[in-house]
C-alpha atoms as a PDB file:
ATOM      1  CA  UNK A   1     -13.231 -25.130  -5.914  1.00  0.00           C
ATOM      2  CA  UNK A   2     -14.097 -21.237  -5.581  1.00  0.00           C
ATOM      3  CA  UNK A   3     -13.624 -18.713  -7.798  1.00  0.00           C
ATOM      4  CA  UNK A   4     -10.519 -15.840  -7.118  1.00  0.00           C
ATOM      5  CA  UNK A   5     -10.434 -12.542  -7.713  1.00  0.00           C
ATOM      6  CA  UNK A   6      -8.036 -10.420  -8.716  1.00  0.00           C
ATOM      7  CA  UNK A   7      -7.096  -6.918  -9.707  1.00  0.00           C
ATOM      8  CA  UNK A   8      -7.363  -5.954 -13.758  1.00  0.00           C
ATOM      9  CA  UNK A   9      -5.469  -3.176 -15.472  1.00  0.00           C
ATOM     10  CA  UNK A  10      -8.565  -0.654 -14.828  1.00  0.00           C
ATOM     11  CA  UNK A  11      -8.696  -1.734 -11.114  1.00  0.00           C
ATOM     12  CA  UNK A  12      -4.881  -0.140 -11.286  1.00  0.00           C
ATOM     13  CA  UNK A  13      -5.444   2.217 -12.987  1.00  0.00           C
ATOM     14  CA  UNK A  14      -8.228   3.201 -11.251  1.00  0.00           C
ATOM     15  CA  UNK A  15      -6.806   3.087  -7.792  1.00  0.00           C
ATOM     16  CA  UNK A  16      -3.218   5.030  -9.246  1.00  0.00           C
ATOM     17  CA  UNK A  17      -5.044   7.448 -10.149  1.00  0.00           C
ATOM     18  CA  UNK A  18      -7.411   8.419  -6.605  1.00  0.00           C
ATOM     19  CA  UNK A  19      -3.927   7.467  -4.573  1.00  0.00           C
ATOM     20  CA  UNK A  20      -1.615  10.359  -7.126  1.00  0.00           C
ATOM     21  CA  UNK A  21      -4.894  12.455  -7.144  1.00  0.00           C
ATOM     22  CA  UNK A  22      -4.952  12.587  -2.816  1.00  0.00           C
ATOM     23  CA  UNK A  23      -1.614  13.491  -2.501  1.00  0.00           C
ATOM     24  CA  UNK A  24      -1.462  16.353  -5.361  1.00  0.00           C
ATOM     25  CA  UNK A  25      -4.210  17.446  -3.193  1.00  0.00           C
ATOM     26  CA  UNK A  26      -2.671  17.771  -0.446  1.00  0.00           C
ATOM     27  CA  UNK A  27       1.055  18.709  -2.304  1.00  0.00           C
ATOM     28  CA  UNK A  28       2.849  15.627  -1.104  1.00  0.00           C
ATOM     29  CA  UNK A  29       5.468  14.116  -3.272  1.00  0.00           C
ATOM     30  CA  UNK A  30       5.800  10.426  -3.288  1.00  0.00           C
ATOM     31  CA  UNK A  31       6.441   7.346  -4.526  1.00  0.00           C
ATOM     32  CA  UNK A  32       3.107   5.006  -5.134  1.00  0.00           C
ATOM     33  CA  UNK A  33       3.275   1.314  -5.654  1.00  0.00           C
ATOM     34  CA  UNK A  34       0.607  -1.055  -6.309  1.00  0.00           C
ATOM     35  CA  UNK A  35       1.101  -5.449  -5.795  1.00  0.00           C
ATOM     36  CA  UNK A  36      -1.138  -8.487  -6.906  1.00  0.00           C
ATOM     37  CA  UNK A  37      -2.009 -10.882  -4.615  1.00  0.00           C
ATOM     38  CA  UNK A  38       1.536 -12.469  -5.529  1.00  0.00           C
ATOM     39  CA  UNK A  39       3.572  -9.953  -4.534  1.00  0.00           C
ATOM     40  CA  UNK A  40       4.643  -8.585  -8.081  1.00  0.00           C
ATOM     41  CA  UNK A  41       4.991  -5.141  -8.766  1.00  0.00           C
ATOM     42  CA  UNK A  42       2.217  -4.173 -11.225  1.00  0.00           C
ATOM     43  CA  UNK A  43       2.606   0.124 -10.510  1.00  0.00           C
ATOM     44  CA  UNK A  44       5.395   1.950  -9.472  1.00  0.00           C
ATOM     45  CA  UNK A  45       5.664   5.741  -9.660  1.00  0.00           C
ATOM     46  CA  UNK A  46       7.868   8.177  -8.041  1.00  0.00           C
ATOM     47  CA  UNK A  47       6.403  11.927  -8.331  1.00  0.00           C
ATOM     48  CA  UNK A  48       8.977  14.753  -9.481  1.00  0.00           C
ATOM     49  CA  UNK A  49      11.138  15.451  -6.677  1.00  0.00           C
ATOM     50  CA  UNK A  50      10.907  12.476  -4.278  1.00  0.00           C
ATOM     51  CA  UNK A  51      13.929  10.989  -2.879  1.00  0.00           C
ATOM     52  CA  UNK A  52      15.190   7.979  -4.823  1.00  0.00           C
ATOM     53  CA  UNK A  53      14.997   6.008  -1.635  1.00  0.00           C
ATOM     54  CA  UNK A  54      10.998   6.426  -1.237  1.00  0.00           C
ATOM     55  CA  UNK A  55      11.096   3.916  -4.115  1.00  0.00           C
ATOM     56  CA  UNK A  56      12.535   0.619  -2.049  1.00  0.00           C
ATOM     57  CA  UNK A  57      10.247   1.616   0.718  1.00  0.00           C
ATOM     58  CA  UNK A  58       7.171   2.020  -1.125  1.00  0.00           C
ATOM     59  CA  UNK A  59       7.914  -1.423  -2.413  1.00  0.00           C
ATOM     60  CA  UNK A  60       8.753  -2.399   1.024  1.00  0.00           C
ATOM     61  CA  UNK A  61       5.801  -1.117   2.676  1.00  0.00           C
ATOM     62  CA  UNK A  62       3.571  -3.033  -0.223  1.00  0.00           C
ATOM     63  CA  UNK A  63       4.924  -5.718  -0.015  1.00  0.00           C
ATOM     64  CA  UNK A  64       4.827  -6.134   4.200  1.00  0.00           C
ATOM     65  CA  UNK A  65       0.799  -5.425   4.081  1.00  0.00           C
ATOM     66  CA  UNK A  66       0.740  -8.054   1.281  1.00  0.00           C
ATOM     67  CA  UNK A  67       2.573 -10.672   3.056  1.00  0.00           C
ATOM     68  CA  UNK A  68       1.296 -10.195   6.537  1.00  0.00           C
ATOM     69  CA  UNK A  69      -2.620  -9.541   4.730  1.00  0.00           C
ATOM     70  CA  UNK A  70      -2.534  -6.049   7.256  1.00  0.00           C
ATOM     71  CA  UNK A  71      -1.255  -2.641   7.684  1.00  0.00           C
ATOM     72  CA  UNK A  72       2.154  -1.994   7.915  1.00  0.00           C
ATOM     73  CA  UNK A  73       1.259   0.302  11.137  1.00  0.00           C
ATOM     74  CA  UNK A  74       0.492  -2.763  13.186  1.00  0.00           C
ATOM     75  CA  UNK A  75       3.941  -3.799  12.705  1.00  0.00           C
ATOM     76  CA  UNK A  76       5.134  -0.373  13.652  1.00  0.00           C
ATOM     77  CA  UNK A  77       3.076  -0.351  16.452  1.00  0.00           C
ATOM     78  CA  UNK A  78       3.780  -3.787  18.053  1.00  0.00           C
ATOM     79  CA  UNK A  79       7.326  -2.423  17.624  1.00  0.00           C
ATOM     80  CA  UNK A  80       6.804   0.985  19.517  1.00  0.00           C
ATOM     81  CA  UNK A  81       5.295  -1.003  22.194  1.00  0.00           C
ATOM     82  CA  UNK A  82       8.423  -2.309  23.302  1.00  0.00           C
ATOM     83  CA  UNK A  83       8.862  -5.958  20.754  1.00  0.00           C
ATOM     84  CA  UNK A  84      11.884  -4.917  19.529  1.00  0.00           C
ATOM     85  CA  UNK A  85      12.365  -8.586  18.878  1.00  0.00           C
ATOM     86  CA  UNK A  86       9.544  -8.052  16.380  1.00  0.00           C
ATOM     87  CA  UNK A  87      12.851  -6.031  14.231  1.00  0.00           C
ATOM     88  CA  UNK A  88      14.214  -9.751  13.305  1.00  0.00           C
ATOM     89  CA  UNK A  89      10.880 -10.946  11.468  1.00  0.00           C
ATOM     90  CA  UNK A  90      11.204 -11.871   8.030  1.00  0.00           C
ATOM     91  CA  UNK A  91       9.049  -8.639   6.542  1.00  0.00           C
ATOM     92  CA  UNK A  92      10.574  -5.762   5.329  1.00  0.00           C
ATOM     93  CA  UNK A  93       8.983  -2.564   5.833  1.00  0.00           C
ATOM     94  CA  UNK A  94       7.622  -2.286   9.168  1.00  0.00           C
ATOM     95  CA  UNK A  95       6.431   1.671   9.170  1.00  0.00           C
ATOM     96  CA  UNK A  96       2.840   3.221   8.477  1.00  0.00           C
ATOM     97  CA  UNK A  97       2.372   3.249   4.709  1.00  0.00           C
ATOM     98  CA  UNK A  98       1.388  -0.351   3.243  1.00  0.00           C
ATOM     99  CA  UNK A  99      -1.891  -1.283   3.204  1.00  0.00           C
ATOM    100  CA  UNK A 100      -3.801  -4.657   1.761  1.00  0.00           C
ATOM    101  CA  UNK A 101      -6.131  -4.394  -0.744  1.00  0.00           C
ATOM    102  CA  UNK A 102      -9.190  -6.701   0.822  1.00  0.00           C
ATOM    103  CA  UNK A 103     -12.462  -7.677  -1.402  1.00  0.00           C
ATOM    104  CA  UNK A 104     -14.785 -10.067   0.164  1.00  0.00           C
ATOM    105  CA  UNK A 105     -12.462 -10.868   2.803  1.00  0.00           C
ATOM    106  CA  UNK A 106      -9.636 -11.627   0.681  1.00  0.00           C
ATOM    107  CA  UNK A 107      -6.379  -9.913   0.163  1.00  0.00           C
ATOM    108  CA  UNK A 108      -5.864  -9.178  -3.796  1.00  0.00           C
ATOM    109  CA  UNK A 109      -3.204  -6.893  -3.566  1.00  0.00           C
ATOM    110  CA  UNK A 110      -1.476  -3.896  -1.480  1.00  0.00           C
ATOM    111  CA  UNK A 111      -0.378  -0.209  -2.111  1.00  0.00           C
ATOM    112  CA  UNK A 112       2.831   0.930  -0.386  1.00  0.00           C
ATOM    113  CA  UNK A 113       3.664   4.550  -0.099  1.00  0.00           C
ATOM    114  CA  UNK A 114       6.402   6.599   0.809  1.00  0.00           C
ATOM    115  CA  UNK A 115       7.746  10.231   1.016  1.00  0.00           C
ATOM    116  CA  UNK A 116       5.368  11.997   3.517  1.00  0.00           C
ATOM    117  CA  UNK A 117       4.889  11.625   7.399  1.00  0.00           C
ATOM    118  CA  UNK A 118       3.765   7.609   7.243  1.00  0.00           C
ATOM    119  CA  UNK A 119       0.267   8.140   8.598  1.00  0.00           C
ATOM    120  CA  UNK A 120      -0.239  10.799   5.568  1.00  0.00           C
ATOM    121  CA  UNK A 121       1.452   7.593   2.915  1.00  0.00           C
ATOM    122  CA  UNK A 122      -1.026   5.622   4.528  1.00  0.00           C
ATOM    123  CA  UNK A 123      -3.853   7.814   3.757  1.00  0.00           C
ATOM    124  CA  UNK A 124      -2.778   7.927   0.451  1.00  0.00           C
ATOM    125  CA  UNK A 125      -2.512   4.417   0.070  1.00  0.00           C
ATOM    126  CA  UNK A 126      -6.397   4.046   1.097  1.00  0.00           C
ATOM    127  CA  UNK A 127      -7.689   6.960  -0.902  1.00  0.00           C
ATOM    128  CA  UNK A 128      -6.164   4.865  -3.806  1.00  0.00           C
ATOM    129  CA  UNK A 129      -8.382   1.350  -2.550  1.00  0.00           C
ATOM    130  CA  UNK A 130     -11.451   3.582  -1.726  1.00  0.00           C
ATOM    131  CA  UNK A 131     -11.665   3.760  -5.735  1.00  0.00           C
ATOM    132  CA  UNK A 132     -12.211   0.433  -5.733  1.00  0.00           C
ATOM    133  CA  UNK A 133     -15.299   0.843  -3.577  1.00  0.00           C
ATOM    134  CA  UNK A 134     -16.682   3.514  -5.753  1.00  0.00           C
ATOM    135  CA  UNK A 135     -16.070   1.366  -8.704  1.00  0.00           C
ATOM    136  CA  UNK A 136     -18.420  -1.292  -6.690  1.00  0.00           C
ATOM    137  CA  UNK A 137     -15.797  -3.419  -5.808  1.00  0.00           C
ATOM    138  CA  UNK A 138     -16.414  -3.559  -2.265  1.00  0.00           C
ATOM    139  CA  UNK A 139     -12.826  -3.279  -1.505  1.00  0.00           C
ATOM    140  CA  UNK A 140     -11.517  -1.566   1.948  1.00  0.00           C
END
């Protein structure tokens, strides 16, 4: 049997705050959300002046990189490049903006964001994981 790992409160905490800290940066309003490897919520915030709907897409996007263990762009990409089949699958979100949170090769969790251009939610998303890796997680 091996051992799992999994996100703690701080490792939230820690990520929320680098992901809300990159976009008041860069003065994009948004809505952050952070899963477990489960697919439960365990963050959700929408920033003052975000459009209500940035919430279900957040959680969308979050939980599409969880499920599929990848970036929500490669399902917007696949699509772009004429699989319009791809529409039908049984994920959710399939636009720039969820990303998996891997450590050691294993997906613990995912951060979906939503309210900016999707490759600038995406960046958010990672600048929220890349705490991780300073905390010496070895996340990416």
């Amino acid at each position: 049997m091996r051992s799992k790992l999994v996100l703690t409160d701080d490792d939230v905490k820690k990520m929320a705050a680098a992901a809300e800290a990159h976009a008041t940066a860069n003065q994009w309003k948004v809505t952050i959300t952070i899963f477990d490897d489960g697919g439960h919520l365990l963050y959700l915030h929408r920033m003052d002046g975000v459009a209500a709907s940035t919430v279900e897409m957040a959680i969308g996007k979050g939980r599409t990189a969880l499920l599929g263990r990848r970036e929500t762009k490669v399902y917007e990409d696949i699509i772009k490049q004429g699989r319009t089949a791809f529409l039908s699958a049984p994920l959710v979100a399939m636009v720039e903006g969820g990303v998996p949170i891997i450590v050691n090769g294993d997906v613990v969790g995912s951060i979906g964001v939503s309210g900016v251009k999707s490759d600038q939610d995406a960046s958010i998303a990672r600048a929220g994981i890349a705490a991780l890796d300073e905390a010496g997680a070895g996340a990416r």
